[in-house]
Protein backbone atom coordinates (compact mmCIF):
# COMPACT_ATOMS: atom_id res chain seq x y z
CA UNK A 1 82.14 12.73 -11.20
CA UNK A 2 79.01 12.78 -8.98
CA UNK A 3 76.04 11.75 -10.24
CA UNK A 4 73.01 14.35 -11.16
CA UNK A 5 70.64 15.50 -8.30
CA UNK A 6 67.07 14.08 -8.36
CA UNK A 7 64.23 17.44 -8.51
CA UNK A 8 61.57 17.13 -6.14
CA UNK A 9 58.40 17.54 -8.92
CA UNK A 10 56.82 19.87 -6.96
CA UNK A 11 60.02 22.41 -6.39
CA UNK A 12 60.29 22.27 -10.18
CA UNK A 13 56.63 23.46 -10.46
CA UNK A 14 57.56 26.27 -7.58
CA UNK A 15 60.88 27.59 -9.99
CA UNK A 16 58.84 27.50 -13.04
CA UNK A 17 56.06 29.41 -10.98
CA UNK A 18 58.91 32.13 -9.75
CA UNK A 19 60.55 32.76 -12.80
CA UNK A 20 57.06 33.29 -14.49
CA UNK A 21 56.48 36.00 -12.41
CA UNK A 22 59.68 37.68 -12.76
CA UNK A 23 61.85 35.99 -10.06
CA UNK A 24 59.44 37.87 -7.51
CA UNK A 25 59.56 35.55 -4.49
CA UNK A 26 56.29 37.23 -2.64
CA UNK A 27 54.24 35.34 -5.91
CA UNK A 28 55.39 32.53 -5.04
CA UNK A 29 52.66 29.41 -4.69
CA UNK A 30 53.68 26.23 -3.46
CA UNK A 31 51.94 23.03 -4.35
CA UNK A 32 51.17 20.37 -1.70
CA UNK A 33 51.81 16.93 -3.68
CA UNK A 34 47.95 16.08 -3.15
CA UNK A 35 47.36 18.78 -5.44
CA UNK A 36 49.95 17.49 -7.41
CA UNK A 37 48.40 14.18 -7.65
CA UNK A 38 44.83 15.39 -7.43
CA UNK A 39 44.88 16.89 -10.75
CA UNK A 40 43.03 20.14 -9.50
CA UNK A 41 40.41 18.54 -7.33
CA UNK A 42 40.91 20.51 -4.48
CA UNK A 43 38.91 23.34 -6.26
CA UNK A 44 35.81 21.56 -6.08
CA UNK A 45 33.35 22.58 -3.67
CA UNK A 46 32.97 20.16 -0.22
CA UNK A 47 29.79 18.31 0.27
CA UNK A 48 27.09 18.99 2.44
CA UNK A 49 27.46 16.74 5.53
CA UNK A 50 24.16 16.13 5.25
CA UNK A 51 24.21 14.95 1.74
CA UNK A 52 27.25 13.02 2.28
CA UNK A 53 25.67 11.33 5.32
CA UNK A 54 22.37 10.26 2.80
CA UNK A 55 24.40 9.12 -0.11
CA UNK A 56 26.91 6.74 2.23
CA UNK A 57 23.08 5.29 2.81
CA UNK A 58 21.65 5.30 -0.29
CA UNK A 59 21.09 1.54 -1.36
CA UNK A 60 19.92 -0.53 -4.69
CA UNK A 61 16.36 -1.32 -5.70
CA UNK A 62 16.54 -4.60 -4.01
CA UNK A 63 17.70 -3.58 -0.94
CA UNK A 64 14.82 -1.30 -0.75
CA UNK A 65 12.74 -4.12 -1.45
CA UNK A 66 14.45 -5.80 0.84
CA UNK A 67 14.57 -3.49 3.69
CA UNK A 68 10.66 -2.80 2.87
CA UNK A 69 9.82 -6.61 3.46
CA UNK A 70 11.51 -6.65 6.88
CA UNK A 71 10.08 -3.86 8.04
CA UNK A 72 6.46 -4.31 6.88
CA UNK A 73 7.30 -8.21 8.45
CA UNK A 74 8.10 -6.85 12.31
CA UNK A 75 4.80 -4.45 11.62
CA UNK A 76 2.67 -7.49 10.83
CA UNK A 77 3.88 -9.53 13.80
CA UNK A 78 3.43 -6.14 16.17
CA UNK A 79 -0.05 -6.38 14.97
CA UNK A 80 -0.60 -9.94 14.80
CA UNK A 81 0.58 -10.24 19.02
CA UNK A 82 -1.41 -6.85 20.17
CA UNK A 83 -4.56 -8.50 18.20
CA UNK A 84 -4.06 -11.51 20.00
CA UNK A 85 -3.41 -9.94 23.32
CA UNK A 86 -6.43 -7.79 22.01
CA UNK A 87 -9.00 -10.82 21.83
CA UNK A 88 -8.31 -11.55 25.45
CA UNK A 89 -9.28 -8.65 27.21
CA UNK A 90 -12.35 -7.54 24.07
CA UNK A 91 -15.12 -8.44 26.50
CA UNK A 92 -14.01 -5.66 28.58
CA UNK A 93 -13.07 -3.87 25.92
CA UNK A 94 -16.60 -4.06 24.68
CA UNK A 95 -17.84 -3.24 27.75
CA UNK A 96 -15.81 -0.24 27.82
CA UNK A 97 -17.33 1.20 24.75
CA UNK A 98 -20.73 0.60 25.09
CA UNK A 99 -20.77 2.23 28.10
CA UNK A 100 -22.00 5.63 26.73
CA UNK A 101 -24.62 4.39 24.92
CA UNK A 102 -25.92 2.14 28.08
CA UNK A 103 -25.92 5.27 30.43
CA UNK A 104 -27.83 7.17 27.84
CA UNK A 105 -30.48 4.53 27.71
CA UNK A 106 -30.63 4.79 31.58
CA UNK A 107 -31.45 7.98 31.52
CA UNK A 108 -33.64 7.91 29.07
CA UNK A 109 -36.06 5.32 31.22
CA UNK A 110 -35.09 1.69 29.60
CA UNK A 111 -32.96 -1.11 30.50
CA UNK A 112 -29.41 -1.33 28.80
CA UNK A 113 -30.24 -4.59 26.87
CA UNK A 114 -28.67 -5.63 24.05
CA UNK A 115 -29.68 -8.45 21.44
CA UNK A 116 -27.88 -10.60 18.93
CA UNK A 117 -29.65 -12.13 15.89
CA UNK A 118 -27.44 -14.84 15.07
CA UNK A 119 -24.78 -17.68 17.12
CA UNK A 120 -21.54 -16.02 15.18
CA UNK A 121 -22.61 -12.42 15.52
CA UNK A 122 -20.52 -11.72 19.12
CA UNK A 123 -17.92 -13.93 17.51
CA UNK A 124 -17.49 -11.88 14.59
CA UNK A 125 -18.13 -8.24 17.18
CA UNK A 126 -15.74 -9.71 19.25
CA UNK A 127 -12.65 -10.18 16.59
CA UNK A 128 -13.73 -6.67 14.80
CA UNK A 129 -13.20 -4.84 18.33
CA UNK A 130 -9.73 -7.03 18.50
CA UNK A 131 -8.47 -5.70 15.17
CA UNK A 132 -9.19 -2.35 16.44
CA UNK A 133 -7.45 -2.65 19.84
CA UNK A 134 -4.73 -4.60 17.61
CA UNK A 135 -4.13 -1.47 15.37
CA UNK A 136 -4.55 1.59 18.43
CA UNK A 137 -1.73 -0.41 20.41
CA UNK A 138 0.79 -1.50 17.75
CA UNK A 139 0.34 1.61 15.79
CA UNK A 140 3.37 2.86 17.77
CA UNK A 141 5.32 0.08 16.69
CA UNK A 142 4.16 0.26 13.13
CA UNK A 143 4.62 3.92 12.44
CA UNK A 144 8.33 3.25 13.67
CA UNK A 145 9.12 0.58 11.47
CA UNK A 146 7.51 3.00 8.38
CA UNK A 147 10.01 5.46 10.13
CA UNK A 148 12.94 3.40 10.11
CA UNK A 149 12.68 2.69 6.32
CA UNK A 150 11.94 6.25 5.22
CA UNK A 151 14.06 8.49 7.60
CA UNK A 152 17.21 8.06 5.94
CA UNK A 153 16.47 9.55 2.81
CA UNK A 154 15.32 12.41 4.36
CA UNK A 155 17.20 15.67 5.56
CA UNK A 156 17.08 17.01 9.03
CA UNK A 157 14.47 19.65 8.24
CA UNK A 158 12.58 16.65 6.73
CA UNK A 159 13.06 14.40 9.45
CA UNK A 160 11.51 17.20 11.99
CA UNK A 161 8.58 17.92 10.26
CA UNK A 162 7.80 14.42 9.93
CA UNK A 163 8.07 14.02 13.43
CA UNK A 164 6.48 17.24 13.55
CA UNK A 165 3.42 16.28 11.26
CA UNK A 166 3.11 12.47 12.60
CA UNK A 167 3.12 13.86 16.49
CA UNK A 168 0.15 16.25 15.91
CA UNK A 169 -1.69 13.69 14.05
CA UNK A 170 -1.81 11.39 16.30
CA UNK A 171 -2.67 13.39 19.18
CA UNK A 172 -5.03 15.27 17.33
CA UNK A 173 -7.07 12.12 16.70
CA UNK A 174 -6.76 11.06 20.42
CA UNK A 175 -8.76 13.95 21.62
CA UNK A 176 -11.40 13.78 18.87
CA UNK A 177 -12.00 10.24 19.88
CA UNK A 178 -11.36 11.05 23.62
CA UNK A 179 -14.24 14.08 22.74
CA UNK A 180 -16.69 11.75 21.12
CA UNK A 181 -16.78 9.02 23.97
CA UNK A 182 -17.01 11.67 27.02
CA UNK A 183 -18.87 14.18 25.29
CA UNK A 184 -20.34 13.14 22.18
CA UNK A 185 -21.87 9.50 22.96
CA UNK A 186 -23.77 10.04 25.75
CA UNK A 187 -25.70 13.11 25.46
CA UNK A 188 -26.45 11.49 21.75
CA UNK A 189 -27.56 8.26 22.45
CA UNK A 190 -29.85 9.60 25.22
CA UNK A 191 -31.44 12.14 22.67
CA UNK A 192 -32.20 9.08 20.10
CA UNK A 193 -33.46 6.58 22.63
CA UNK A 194 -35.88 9.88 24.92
CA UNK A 195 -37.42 10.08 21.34
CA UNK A 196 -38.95 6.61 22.01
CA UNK A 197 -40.91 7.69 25.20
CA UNK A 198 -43.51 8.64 23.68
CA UNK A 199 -46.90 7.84 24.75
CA UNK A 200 -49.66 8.73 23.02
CA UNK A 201 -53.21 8.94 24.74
CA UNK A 202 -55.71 9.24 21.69
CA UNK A 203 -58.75 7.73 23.28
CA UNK A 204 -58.68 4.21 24.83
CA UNK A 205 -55.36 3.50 22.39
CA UNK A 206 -51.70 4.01 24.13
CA UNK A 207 -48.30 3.68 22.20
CA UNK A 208 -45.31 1.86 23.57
CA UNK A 209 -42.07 2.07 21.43
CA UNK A 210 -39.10 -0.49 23.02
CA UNK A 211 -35.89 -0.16 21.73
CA UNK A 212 -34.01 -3.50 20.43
CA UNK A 213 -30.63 -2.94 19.82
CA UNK A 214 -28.37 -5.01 18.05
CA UNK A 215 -24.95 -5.65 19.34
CA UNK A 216 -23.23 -5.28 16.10
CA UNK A 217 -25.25 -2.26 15.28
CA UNK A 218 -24.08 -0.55 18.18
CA UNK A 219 -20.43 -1.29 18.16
CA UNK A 220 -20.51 -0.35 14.57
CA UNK A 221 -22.32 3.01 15.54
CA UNK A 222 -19.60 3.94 18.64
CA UNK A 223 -16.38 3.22 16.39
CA UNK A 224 -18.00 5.01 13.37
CA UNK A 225 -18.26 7.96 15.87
CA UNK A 226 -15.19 7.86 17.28
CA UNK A 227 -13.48 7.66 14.18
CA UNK A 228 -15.44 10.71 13.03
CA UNK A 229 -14.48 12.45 15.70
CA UNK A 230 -10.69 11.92 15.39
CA UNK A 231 -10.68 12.53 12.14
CA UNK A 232 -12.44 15.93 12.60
CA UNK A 233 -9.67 17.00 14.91
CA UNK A 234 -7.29 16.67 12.55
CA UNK A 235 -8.39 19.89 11.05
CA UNK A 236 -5.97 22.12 12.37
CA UNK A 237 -3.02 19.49 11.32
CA UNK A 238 -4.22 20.05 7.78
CA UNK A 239 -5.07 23.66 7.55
CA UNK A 240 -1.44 24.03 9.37
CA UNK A 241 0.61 22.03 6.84
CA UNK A 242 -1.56 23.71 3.71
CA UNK A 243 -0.43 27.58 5.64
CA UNK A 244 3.34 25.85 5.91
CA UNK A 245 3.29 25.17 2.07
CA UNK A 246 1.65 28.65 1.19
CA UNK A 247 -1.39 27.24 -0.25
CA UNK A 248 -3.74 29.57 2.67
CA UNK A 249 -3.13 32.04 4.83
CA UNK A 250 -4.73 33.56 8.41
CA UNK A 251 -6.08 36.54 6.04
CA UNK A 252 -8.19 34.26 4.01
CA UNK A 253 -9.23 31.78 6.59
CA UNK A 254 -10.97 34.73 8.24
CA UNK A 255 -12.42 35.97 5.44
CA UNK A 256 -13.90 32.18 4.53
CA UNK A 257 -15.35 32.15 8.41
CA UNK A 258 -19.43 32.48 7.26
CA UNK A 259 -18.45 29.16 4.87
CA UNK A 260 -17.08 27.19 7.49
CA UNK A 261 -19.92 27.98 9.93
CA UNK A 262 -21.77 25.51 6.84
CA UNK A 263 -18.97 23.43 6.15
CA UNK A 264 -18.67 22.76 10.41
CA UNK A 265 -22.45 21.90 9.96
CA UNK A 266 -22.23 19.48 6.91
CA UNK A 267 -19.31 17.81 8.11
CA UNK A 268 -20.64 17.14 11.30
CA UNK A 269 -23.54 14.95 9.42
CA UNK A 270 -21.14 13.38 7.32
CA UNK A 271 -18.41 11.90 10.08
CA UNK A 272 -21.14 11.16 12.44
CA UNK A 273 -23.24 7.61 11.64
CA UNK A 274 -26.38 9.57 13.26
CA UNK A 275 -28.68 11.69 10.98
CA UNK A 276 -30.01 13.70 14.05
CA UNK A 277 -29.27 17.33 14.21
CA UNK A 278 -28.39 17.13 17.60
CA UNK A 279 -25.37 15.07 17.35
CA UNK A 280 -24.09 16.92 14.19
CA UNK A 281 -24.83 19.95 16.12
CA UNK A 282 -22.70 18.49 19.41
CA UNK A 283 -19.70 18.07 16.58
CA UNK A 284 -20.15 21.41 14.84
CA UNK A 285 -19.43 23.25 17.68
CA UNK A 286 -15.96 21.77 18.39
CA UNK A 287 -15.15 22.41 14.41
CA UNK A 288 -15.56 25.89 15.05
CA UNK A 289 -13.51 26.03 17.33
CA UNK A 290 -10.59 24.10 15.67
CA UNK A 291 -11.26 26.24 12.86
CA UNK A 292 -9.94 29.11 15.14
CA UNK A 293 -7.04 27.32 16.52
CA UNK A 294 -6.30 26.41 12.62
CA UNK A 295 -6.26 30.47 12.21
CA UNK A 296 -3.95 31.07 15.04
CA UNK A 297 -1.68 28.27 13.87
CA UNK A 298 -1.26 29.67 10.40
CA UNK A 299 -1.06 33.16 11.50
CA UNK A 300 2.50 32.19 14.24
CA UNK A 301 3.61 29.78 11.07
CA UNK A 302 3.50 33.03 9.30
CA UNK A 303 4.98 35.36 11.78
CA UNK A 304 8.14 33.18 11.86
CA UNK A 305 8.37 33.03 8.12
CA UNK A 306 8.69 36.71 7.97
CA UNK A 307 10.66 36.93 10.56
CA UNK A 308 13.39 34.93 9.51
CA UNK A 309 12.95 36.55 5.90
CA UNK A 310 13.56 39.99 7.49
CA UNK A 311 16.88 38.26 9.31
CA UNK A 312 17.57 37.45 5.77
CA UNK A 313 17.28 40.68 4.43
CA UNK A 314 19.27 42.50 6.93
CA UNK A 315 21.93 39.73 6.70
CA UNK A 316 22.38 40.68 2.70
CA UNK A 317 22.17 44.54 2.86
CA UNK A 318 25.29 44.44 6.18
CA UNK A 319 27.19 42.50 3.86
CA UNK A 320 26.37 44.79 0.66
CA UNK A 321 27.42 47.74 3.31
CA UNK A 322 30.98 45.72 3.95
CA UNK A 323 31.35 44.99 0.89
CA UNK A 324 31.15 48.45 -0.38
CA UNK A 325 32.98 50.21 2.28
């Protein structure tokens, strides 16, 4: 007598599926032994590859911290070396930056003298215009480390906005500094030092003004400016990532034009160290004009919105139109 044959599990599953449905063979549904084993996974949805790709990265608490204190550690010794290497070369440096301010007084009929009014003042100039260089060239360096740490969380729209946002940014600020020292500087530190020649013939009585300028005040007034500058530039970046969110739009920024013929005015004072009208005048201009730009930018950021919400559209009603034929 031969002993019993052994059923295959899932072939026993298959018969009990066929004679369910009345013996019909064309009902039939085989199960893979996956399935089997699965339990009915298999009808779950698959994962985003994106998702997948940030959860295989996601990490604890303290290897955030972790990761956070070795990348904020190579940012600190990028800085520490390119202040350093800074300190080296900050007598040209300084020389460099002055030089506006030393053609304007030039022009304006004086010698380009400078004072100091104590024995650590160019000391003390010296390192602040090191710290400076330091950050301008390991900023590079820095804002990649900050990008290494946060770029993984981050999907791939994310990641190219960033880029997108950090990009603009930076070269926005460029040219508003690059605009201040060409354009900016000179024509304002003329105006301030022609207002000292000034001679005034009341009788037998003449008045001489001099100008003594400190070295720290005018480092202090060229960086102040140049930072004003670039961080009036970064107007369009701003106005373009409030029109990206939905918060304005090219309708209303026209509208709000007379405004921002004041607000161009009244920032200029307040991002330039000079009271003058002249220099906030100079910067006023140029905010104008980024104020257009701004316009344009929102308006094409915009356009593509609605153009890829009328692809939308028309992808929805061709498939309503399959569907119901």
């Amino acid at each position: 007598m031969s002993p019993p044959e052994k059923k295959d599990p899932a072939a026993g599953m298959a018969e009990t599926r066929l004679a369910a449905n009345g013996g019909s063979s064309a009902s039939v549904e085989t199960l893979e032994p996956d399935a089997v084993i699965d339990g009915g996974g298999g009808d779950e949805p698959p994962m985003n590859p994106e998702e997948a790709e940030i959860d295989g990265k996601r990490m604890s608490l303290l290897e955030h911290l972790s990761e956070l204190r070795v990348r904020l550690r190579n940012a600190a010794i990028a800085f520490t070396l390119a202040m350093i290497a800074s300190f080296y070369f900050v007598q040209r440096f300084f020389e460099i930056l002055t030089r506006p301010v030393r053609v304007g007084m030039v022009k304006a009929g004086f010698k380009p003298e400078m004072h100091v009014k104590g024995v650590t003042e160019v000391f003390w100039v010296y390192m602040k215009l090191a710290i400076v260089a330091g950050l301008i060239i390991a900023s590079p360096l820095v804002f990649w480390e900050i990008w290494k740490f946060v770029a993984p969380g981050l999907y791939r729209k994310e990641r190219r906005m960033v880029r997108l946002v950090t990009g603009s940014t930076g070269f926005c600020f460029l040219a508003g500094a690059v605009f201040g020292y060409f354009v900016l500087c000179q024509p304002a530190s003329y105006y301030m030092m022609s207002l000292l020649k000034s001679e005034s013939h009341r009788g037998t009585v003449d008045l001489y003004l001099n100008p003594v300028l400190m070295m720290d005040d005018v480092a202090d007034f060229l960086m102040l400016t140049l930072a004003g500058c670039g961080a009036a530039f970064e107007l369009p970046v701003i106005i373009a990532a409030l029109g990206w969110l939905g918060l304005v739009s090219s309708r209303a920024l026209l509208k709000f034009w007379k405004y921002a013929l004041v607000l161009a005015f009244v920032l200029g004072g307040v991002l330039t160290p000079s009271t003058d009208p002249f220099t906030q005048t100079l910067l006023a201009g140029p905010l104008l004009g980024l104020y257009g730009v701004s316009i344009g930018v929102v308006w094409l950021i915009e356009r593509g919105r609605k153009q890829k919400d009328d692809e939308l559209e028309k992808e929805y009603d061709d498939q309503d139109k399959s569907g119901g034929a």
